[in-house]
PDB file of N, CA and C in Angstrom:
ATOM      1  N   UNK A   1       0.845  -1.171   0.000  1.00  0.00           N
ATOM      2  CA  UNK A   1       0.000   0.000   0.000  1.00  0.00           C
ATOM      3  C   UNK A   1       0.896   1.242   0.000  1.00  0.00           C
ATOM      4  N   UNK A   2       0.187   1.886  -0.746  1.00  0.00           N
ATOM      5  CA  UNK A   2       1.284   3.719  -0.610  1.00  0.00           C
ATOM      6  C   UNK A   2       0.878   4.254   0.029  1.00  0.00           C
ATOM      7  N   UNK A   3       1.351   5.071   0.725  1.00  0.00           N
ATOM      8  CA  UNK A   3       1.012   6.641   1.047  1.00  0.00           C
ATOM      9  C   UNK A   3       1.590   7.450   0.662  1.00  0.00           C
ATOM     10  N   UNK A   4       0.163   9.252   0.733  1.00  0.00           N
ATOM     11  CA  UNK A   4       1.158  10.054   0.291  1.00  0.00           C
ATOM     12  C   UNK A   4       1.533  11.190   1.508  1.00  0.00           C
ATOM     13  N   UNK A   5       2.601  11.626   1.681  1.00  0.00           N
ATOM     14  CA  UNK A   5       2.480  12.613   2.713  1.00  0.00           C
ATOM     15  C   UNK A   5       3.042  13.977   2.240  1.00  0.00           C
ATOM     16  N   UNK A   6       2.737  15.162   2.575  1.00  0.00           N
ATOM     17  CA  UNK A   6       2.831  16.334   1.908  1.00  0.00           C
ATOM     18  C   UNK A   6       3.916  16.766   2.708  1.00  0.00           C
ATOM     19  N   UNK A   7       5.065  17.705   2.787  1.00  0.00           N
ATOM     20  CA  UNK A   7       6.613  18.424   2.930  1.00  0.00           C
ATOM     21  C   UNK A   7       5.930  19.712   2.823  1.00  0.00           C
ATOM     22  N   UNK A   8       5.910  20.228   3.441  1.00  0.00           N
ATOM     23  CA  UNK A   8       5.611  21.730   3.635  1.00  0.00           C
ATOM     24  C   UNK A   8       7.057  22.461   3.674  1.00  0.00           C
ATOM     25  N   UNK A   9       7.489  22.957   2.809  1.00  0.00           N
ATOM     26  CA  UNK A   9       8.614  24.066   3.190  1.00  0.00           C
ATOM     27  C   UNK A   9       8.945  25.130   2.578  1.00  0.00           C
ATOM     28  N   UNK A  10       7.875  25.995   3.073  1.00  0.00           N
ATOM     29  CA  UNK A  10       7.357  27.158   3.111  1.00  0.00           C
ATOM     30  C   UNK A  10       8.509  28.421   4.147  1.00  0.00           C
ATOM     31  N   UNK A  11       9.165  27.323   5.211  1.00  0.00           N
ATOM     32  CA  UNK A  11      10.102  28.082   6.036  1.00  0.00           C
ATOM     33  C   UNK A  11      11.188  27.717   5.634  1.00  0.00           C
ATOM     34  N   UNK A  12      11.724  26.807   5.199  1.00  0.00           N
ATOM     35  CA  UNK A  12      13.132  26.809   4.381  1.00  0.00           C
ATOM     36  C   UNK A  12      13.341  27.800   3.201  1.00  0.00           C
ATOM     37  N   UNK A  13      12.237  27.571   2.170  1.00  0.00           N
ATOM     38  CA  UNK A  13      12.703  28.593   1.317  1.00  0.00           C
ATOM     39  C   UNK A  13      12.608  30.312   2.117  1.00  0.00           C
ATOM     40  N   UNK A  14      12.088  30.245   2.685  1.00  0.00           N
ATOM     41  CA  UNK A  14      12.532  31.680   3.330  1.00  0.00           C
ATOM     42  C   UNK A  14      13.463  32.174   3.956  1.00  0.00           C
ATOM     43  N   UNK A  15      13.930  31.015   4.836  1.00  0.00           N
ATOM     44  CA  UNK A  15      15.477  30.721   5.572  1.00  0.00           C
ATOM     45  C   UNK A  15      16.416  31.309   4.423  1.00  0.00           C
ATOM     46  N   UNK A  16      16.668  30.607   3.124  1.00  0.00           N
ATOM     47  CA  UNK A  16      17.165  30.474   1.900  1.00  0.00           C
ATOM     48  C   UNK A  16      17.321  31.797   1.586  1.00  0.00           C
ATOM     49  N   UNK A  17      16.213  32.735   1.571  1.00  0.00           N
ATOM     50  CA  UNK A  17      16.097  33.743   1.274  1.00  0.00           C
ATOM     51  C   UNK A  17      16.443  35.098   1.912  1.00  0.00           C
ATOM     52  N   UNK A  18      16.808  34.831   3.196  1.00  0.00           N
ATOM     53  CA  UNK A  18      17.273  35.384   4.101  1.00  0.00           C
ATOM     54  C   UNK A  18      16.179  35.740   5.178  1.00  0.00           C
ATOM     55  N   UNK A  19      14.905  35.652   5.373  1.00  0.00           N
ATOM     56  CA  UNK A  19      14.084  35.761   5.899  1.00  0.00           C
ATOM     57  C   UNK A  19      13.583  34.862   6.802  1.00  0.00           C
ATOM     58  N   UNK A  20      13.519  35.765   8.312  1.00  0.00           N
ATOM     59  CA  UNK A  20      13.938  34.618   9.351  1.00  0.00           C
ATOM     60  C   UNK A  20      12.325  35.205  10.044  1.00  0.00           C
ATOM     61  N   UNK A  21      11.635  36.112   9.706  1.00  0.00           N
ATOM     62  CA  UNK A  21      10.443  36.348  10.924  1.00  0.00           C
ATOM     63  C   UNK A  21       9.145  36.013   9.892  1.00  0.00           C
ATOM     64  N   UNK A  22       7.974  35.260  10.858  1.00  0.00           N
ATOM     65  CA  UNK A  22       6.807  35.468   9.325  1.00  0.00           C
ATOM     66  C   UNK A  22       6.219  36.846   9.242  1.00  0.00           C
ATOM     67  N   UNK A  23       6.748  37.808  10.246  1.00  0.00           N
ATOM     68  CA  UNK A  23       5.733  38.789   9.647  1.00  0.00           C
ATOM     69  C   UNK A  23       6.641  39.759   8.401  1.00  0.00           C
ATOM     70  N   UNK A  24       7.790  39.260   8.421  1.00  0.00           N
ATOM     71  CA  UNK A  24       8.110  39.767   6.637  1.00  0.00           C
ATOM     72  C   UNK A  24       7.641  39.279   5.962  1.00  0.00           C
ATOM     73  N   UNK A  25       7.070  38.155   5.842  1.00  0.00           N
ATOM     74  CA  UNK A  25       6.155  37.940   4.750  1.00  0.00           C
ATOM     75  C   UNK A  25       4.899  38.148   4.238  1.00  0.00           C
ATOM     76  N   UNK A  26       4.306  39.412   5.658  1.00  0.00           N
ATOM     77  CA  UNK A  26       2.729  39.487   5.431  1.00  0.00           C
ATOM     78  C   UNK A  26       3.258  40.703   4.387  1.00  0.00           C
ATOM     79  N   UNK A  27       4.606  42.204   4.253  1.00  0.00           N
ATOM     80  CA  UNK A  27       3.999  43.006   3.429  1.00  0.00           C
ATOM     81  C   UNK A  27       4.245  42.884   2.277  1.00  0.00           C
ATOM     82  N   UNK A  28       5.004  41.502   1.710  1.00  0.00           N
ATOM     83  CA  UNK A  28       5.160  41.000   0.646  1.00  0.00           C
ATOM     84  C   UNK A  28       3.981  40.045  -0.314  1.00  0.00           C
ATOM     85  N   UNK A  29       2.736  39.807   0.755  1.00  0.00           N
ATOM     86  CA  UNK A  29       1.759  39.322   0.485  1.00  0.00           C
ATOM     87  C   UNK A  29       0.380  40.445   0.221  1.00  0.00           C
ATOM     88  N   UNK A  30       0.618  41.588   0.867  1.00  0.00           N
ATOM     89  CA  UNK A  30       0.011  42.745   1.049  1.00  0.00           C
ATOM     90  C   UNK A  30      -0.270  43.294  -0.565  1.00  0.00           C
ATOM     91  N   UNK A  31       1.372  42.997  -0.652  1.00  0.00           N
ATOM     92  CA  UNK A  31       1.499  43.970  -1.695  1.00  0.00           C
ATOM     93  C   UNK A  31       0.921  42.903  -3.437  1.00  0.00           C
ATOM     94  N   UNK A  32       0.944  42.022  -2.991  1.00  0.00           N
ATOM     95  CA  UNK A  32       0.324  41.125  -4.565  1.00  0.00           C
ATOM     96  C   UNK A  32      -1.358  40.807  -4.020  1.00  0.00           C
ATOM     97  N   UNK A  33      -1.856  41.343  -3.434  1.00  0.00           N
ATOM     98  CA  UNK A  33      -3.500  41.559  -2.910  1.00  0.00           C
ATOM     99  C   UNK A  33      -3.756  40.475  -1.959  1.00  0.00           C
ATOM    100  N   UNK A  34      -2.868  40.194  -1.472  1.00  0.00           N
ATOM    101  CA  UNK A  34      -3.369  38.899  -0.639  1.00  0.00           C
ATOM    102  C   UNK A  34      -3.556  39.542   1.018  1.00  0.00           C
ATOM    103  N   UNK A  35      -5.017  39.860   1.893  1.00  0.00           N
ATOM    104  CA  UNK A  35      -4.957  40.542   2.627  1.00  0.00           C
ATOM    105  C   UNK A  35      -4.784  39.269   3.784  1.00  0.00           C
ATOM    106  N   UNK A  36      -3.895  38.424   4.662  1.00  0.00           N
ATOM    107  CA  UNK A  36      -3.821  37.737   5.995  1.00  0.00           C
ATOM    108  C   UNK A  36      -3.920  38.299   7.159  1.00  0.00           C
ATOM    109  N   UNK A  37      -3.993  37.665   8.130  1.00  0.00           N
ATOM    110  CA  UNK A  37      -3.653  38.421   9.370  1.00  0.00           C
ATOM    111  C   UNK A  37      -2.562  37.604   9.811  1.00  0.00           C
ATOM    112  N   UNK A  38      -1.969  37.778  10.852  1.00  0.00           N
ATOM    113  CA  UNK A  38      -0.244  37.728  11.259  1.00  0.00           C
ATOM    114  C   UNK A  38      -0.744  36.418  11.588  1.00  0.00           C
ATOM    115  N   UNK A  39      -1.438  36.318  12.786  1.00  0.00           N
ATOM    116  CA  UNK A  39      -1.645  35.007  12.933  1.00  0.00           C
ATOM    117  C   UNK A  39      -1.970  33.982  11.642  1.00  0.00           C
ATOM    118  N   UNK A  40      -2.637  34.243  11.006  1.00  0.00           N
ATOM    119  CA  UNK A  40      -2.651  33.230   9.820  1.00  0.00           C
ATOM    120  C   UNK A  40      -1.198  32.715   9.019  1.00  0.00           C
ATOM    121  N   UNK A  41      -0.566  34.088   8.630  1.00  0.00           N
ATOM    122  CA  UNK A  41       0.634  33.999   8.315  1.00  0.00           C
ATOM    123  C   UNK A  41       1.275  33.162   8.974  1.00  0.00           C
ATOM    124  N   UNK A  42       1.640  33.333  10.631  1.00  0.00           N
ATOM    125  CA  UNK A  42       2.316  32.364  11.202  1.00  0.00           C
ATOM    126  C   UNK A  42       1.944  31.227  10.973  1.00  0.00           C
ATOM    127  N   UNK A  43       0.743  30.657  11.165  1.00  0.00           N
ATOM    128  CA  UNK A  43       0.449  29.397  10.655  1.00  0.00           C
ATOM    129  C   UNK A  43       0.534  28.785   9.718  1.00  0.00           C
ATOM    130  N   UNK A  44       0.512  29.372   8.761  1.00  0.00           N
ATOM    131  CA  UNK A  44       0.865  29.019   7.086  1.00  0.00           C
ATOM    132  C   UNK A  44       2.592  28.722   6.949  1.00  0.00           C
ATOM    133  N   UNK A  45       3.329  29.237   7.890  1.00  0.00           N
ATOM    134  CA  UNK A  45       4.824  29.221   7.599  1.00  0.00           C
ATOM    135  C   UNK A  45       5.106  27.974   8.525  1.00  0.00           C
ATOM    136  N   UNK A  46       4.818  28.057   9.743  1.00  0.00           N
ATOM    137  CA  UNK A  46       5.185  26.973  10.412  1.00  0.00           C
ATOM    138  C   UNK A  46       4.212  25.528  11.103  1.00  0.00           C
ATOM    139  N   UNK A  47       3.161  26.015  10.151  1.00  0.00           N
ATOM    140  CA  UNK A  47       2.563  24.206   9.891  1.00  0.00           C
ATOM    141  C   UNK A  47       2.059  24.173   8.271  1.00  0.00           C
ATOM    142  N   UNK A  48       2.218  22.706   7.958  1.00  0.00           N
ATOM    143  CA  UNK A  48       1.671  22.227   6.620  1.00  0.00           C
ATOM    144  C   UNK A  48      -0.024  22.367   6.303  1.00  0.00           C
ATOM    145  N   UNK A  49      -0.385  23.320   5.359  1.00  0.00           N
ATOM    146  CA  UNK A  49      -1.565  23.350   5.722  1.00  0.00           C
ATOM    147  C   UNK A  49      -2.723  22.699   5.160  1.00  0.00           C
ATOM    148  N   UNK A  50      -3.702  22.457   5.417  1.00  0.00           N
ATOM    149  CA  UNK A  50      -4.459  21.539   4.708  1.00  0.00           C
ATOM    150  C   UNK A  50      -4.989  21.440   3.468  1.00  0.00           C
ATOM    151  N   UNK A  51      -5.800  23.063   3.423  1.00  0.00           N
ATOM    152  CA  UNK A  51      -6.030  23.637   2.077  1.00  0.00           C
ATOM    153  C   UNK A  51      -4.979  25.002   1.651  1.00  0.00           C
ATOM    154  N   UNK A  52      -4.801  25.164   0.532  1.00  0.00           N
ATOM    155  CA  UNK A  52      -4.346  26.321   0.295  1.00  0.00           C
ATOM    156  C   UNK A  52      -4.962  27.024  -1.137  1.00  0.00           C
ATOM    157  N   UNK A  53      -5.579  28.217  -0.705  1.00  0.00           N
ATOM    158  CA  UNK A  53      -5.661  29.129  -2.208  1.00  0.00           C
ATOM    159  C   UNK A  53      -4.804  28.811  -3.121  1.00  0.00           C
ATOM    160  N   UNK A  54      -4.960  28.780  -4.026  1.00  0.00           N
ATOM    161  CA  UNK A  54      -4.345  28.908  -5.388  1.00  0.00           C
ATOM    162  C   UNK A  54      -3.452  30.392  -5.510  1.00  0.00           C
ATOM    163  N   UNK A  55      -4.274  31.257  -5.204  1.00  0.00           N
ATOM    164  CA  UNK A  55      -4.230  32.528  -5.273  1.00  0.00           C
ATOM    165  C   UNK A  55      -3.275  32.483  -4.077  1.00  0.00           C
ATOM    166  N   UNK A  56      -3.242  32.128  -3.302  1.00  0.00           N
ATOM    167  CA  UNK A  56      -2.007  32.151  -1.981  1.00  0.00           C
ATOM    168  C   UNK A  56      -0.657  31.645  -2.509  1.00  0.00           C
ATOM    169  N   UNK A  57      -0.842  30.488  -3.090  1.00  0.00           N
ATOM    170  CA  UNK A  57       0.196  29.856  -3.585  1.00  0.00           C
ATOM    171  C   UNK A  57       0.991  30.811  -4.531  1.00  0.00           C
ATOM    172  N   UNK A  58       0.360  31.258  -5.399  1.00  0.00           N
ATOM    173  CA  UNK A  58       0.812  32.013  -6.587  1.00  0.00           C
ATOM    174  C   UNK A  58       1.730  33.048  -5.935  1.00  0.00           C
ATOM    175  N   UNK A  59       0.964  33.315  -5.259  1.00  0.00           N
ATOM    176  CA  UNK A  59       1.437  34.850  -4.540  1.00  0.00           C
ATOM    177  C   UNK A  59       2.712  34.810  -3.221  1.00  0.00           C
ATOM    178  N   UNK A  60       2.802  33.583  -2.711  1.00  0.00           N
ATOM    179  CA  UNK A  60       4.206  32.938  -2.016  1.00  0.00           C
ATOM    180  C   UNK A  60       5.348  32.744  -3.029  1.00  0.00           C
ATOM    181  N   UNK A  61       4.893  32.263  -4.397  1.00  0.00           N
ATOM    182  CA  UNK A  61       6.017  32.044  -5.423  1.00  0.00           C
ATOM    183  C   UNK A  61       6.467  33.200  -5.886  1.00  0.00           C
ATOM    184  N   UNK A  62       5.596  33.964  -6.435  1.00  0.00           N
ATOM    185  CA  UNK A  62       6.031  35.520  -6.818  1.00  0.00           C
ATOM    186  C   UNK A  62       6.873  36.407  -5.793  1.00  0.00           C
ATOM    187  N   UNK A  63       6.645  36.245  -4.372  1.00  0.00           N
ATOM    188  CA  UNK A  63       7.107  37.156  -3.634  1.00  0.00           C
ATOM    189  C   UNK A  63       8.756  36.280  -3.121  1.00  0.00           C
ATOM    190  N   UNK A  64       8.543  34.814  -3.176  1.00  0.00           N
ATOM    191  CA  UNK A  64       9.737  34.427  -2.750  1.00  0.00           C
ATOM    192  C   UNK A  64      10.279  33.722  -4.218  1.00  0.00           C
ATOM    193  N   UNK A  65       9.991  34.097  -5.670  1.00  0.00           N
ATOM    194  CA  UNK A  65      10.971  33.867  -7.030  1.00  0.00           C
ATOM    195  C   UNK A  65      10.674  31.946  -6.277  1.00  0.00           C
ATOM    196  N   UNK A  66      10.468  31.839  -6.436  1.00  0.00           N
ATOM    197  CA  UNK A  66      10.246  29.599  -6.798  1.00  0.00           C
ATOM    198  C   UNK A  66       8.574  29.598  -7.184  1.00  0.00           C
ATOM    199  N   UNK A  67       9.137  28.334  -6.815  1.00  0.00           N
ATOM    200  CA  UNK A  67       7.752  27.659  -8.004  1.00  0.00           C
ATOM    201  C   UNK A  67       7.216  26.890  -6.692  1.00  0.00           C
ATOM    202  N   UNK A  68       5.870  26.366  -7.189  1.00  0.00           N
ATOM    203  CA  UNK A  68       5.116  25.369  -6.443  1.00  0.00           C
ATOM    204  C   UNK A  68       6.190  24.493  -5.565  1.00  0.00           C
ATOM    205  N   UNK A  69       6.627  23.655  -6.404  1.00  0.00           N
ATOM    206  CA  UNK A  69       7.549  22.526  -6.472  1.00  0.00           C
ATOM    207  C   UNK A  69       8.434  22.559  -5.682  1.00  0.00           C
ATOM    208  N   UNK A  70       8.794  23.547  -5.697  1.00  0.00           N
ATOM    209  CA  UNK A  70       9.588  24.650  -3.856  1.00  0.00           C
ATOM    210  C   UNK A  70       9.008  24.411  -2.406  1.00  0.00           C
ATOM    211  N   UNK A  71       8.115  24.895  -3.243  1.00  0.00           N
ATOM    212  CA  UNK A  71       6.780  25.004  -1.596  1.00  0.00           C
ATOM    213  C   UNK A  71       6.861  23.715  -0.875  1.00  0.00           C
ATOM    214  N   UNK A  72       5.807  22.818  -1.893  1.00  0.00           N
ATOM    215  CA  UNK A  72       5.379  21.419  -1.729  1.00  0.00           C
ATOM    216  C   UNK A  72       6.220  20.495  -2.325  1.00  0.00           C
ATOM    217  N   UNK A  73       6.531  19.346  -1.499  1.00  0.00           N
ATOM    218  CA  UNK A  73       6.825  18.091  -1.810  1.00  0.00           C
ATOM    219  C   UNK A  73       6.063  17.318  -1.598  1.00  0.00           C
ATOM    220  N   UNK A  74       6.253  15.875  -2.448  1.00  0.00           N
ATOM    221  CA  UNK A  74       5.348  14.848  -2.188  1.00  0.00           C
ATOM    222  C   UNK A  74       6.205  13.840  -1.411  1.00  0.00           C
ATOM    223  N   UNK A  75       6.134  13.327  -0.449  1.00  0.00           N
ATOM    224  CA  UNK A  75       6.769  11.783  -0.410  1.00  0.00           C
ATOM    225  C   UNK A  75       5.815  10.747  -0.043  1.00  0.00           C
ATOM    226  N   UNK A  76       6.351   9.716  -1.118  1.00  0.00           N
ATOM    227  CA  UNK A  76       5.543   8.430  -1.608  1.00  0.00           C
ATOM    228  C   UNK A  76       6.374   7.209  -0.253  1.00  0.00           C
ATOM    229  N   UNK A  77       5.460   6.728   0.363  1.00  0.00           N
ATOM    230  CA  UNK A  77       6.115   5.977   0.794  1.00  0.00           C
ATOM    231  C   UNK A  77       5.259   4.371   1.053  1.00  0.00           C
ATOM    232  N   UNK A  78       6.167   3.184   0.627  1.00  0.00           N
ATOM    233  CA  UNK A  78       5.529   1.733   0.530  1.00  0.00           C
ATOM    234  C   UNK A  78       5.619   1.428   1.961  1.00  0.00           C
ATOM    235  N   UNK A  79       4.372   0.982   2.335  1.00  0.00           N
ATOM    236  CA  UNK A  79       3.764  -0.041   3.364  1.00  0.00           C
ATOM    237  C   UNK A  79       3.692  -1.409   3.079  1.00  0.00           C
ATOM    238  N   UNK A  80       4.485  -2.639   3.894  1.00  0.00           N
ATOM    239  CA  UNK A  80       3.895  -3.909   3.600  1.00  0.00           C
ATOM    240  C   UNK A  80       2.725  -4.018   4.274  1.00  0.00           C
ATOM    241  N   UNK A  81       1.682  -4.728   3.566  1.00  0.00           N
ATOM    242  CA  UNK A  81       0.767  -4.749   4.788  1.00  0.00           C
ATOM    243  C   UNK A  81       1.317  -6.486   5.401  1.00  0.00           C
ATOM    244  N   UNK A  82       0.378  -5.997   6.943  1.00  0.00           N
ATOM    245  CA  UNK A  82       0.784  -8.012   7.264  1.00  0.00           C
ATOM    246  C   UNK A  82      -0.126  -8.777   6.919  1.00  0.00           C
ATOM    247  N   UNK A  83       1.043 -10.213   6.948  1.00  0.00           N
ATOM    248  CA  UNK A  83       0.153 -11.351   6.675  1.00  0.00           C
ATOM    249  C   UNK A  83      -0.948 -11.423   7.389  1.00  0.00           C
ATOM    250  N   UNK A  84      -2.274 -12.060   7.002  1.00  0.00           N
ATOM    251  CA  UNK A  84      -2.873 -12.509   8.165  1.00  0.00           C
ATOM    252  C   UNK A  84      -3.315 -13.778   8.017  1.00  0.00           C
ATOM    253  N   UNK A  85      -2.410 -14.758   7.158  1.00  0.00           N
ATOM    254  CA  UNK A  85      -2.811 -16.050   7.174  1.00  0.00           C
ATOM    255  C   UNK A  85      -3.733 -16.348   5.742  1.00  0.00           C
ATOM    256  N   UNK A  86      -4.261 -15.275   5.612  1.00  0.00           N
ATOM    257  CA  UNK A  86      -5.602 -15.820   4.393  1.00  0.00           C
ATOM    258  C   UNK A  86      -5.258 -15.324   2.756  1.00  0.00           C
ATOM    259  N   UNK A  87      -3.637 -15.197   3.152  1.00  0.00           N
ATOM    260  CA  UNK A  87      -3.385 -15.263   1.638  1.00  0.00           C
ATOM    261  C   UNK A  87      -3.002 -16.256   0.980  1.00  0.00           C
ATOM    262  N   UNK A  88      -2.653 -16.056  -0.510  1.00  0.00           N
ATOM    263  CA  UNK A  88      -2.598 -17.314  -1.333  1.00  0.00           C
ATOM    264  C   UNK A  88      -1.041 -17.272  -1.381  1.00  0.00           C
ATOM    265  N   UNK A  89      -0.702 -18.989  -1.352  1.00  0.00           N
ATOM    266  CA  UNK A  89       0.459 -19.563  -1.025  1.00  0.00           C
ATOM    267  C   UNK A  89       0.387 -20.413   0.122  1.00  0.00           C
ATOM    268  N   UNK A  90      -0.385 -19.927   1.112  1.00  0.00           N
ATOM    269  CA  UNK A  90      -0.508 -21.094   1.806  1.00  0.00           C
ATOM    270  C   UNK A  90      -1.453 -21.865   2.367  1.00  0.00           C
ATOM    271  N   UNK A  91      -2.024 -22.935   2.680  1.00  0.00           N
ATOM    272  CA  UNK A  91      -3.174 -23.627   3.001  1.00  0.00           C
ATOM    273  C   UNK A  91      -4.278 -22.718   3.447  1.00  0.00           C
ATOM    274  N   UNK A  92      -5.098 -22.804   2.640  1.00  0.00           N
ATOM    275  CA  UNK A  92      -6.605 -22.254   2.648  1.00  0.00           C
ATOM    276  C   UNK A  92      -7.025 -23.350   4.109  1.00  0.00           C
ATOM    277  N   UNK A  93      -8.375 -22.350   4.755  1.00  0.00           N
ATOM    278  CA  UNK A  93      -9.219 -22.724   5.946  1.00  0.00           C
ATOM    279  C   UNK A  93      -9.907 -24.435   5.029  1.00  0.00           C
ATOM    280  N   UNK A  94     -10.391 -24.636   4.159  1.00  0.00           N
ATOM    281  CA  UNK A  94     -10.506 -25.657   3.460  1.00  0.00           C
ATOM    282  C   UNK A  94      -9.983 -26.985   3.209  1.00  0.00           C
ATOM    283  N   UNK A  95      -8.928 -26.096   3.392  1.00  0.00           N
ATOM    284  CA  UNK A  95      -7.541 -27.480   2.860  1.00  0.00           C
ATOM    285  C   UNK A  95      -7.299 -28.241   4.575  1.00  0.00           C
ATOM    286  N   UNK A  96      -7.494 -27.857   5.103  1.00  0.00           N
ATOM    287  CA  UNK A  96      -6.946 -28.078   6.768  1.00  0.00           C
ATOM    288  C   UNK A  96      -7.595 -29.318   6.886  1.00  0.00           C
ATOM    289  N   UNK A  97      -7.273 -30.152   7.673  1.00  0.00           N
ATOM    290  CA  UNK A  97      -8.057 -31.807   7.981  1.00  0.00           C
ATOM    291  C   UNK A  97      -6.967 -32.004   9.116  1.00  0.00           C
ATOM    292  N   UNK A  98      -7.661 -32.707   9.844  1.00  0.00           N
ATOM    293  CA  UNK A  98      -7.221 -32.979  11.202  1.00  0.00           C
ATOM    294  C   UNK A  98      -6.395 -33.846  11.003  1.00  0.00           C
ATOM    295  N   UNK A  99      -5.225 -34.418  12.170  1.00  0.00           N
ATOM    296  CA  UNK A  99      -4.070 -35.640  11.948  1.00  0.00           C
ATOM    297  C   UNK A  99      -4.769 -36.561  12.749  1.00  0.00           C
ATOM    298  N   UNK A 100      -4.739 -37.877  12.453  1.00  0.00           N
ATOM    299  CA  UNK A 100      -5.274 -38.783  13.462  1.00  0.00           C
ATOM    300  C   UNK A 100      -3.855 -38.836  14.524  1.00  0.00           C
ATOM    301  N   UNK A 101      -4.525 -39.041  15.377  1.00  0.00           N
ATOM    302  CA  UNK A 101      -3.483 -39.155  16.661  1.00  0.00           C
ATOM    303  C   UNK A 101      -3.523 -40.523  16.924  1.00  0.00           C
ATOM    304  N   UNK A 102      -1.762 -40.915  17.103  1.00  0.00           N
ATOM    305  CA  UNK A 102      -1.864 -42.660  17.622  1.00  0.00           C
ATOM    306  C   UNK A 102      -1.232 -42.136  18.902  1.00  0.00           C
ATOM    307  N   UNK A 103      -1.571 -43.556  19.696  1.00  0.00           N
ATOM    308  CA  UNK A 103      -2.098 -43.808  21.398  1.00  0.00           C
ATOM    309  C   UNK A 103      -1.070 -44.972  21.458  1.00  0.00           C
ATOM    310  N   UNK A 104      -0.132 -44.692  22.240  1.00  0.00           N
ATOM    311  CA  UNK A 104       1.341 -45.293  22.140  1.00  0.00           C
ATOM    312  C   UNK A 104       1.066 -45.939  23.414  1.00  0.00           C
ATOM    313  N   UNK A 105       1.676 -47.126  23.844  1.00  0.00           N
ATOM    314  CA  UNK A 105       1.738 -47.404  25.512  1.00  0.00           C
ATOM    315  C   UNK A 105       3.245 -47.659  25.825  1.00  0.00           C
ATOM    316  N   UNK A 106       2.839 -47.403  27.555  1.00  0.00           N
ATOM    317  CA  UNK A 106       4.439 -46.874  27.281  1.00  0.00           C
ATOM    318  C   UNK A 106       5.644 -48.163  27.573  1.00  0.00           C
ATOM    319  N   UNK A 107       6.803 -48.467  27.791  1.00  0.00           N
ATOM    320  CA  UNK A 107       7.270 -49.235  27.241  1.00  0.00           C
ATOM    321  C   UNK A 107       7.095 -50.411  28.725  1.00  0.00           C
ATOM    322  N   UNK A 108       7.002 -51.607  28.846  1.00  0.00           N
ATOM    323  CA  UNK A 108       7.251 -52.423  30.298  1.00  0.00           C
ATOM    324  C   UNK A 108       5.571 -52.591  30.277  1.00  0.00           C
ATOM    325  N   UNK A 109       4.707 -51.567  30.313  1.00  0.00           N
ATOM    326  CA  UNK A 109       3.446 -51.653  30.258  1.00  0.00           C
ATOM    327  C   UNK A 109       2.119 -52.906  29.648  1.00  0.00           C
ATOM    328  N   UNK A 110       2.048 -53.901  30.096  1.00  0.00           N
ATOM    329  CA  UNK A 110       0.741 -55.044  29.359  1.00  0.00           C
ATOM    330  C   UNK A 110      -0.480 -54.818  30.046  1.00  0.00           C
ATOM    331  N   UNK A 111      -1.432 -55.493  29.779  1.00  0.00           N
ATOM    332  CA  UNK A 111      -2.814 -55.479  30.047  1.00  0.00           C
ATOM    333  C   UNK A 111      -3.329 -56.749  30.934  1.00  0.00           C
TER     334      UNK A 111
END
């Protein structure tokens, strides 16, 4: 089974950029019409967020020069799932039949 999990790094490329506080990034957002409040901002920089505008996105790339692809990462990652017995390869609930049991006596032992 896959999963996908989303990389938010929204604060690296800013690191990168020399920009270490989020509220430099609200008048750089100001200024391409995007109106936030600080608190939002903070949240948007230092957690991955669930939804994002389009129009937000656009406007993080323009003000910090990258692309989407900057922002967001994907990582794909494989899960085995576990056995639980009822796969194929080994004896189906069907196939199973009991062993007869032999009744030994023990050795010196007559009747």
């Amino acid at each position: 089974m896959r999963t996908i999990q989303v990389q938010w790094n929204l604060r690296q490329v800013m690191a990168d950029r020399g920009m270490f506080q989020t509220s430099e990034l609200l008048p750089l957002l100001e200024e391409r019409g995007i109106h936030m409040t600080r608190e939002y901002v903070y949240r948007l920089v230092t957690k991955t967020p669930q939804r994002l505008n389009t129009e937000v996105l656009v406007a993080l790339c323009d003000a910090l020069a990258c692309t989407p692809g900057d922002l967001i990462t994907g990582i794909v990652t494989e899960q085995k799932q576990a056995k639980t017995g009822t796969s194929e390869g080994g004896p189906q609930i069907g196939d199973l039949r009991p062993v007869r049991a032999k009744i030994r006596r023990p050795d010196g032992v007559t009747e």
